[in-house]
Protein backbone atom coordinates (compact mmCIF):
# COMPACT_ATOMS: atom_id res chain seq x y z
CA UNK A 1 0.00 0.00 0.00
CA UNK A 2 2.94 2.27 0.48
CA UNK A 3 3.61 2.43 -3.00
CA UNK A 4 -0.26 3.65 -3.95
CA UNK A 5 -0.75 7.05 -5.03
CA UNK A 6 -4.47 6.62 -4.74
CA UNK A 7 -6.87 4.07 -3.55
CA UNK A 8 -11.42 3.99 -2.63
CA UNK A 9 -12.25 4.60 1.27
CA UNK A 10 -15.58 2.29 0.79
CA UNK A 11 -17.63 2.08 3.89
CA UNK A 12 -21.35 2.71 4.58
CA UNK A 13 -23.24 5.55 5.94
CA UNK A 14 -25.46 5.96 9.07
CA UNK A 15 -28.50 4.76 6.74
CA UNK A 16 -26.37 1.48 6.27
CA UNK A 17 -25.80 2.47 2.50
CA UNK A 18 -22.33 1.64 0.93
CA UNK A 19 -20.42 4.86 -0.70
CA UNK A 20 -16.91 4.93 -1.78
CA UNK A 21 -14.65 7.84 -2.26
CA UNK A 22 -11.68 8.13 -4.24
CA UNK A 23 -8.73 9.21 -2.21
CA UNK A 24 -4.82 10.62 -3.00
CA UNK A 25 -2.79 9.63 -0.04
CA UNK A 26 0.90 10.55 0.85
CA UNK A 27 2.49 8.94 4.35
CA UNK A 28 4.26 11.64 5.75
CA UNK A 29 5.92 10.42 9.58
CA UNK A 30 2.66 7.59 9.55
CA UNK A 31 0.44 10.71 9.88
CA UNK A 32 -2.32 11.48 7.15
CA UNK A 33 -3.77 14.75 8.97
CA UNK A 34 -3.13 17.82 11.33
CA UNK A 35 -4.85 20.79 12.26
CA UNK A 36 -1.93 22.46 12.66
CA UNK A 37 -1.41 24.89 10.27
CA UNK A 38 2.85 24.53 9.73
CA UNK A 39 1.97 20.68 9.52
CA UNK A 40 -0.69 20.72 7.38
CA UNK A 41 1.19 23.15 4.98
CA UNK A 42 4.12 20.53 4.80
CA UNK A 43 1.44 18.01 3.84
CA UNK A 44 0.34 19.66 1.36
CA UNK A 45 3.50 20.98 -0.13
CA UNK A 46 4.09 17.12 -0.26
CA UNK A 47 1.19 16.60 -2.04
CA UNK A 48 1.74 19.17 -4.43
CA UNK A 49 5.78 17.95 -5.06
CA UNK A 50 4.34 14.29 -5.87
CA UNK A 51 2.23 14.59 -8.01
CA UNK A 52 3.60 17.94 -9.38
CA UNK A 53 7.23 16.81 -8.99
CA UNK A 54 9.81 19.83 -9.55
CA UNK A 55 7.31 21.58 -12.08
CA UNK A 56 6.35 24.48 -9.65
CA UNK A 57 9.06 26.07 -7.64
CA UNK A 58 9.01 25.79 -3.77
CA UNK A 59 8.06 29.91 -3.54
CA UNK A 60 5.35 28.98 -5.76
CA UNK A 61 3.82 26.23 -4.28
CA UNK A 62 4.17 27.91 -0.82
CA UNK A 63 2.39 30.84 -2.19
CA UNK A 64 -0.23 29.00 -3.73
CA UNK A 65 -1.11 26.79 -0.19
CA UNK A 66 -0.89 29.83 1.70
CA UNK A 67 -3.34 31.45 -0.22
CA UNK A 68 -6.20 28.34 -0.23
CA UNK A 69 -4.74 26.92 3.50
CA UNK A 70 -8.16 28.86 5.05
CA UNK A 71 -10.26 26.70 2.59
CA UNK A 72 -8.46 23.34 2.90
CA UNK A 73 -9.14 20.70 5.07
CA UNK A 74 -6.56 18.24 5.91
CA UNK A 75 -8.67 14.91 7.26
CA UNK A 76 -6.59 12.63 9.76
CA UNK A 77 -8.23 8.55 9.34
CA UNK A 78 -6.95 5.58 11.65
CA UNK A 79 -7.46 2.72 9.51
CA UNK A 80 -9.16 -0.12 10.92
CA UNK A 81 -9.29 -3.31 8.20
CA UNK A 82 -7.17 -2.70 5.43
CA UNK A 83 -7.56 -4.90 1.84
CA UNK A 84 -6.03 -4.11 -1.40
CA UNK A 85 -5.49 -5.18 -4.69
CA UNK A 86 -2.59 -4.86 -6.56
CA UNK A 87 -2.42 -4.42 -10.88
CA UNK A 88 0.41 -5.52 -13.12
């Protein structure tokens, strides 16, 4: 799973209906989610170096989180049961 870029969070609601939810995941320290605000910027800087690699510069991307950081939400989930399947 370490190597995923992206995987479904598939669970059901409080009605007992099944929804899934495509989700881009980065381990950073084992930790998927702070509300602190210098932690959840370095999450998201790593998020946007992945999948952006070198592309944007560092001033750039720092300038473009700090900007959108009030409407970003940075969800922390403890995984309970864990399957996956893996694609040649």
């Amino acid at each position: 799973m370490e190597s995923a870029d992206y995987g479904v969070l598939a669970t059901v609601n409080a009605e007992g209906k099944p929804c899934a939810v495509a989700l881009n995941r980065v381990m950073i320290d084992d930790q998927t989610l702070v509300e602190d605000n210098d932690k959840a910027r370095k999450h998201l800087d790593t998020l946007m170096t992945h999948f952006a690699g070198d592309a944007t510069p560092a001033h750039l991307r720092s300038d473009y989180i700090e900007e959108r950081l009030p409407g970003i939400a940075v969800i922390e989930m403890t995984i309970e049961h864990l399957t996956a399947k893996a694609y040649a």
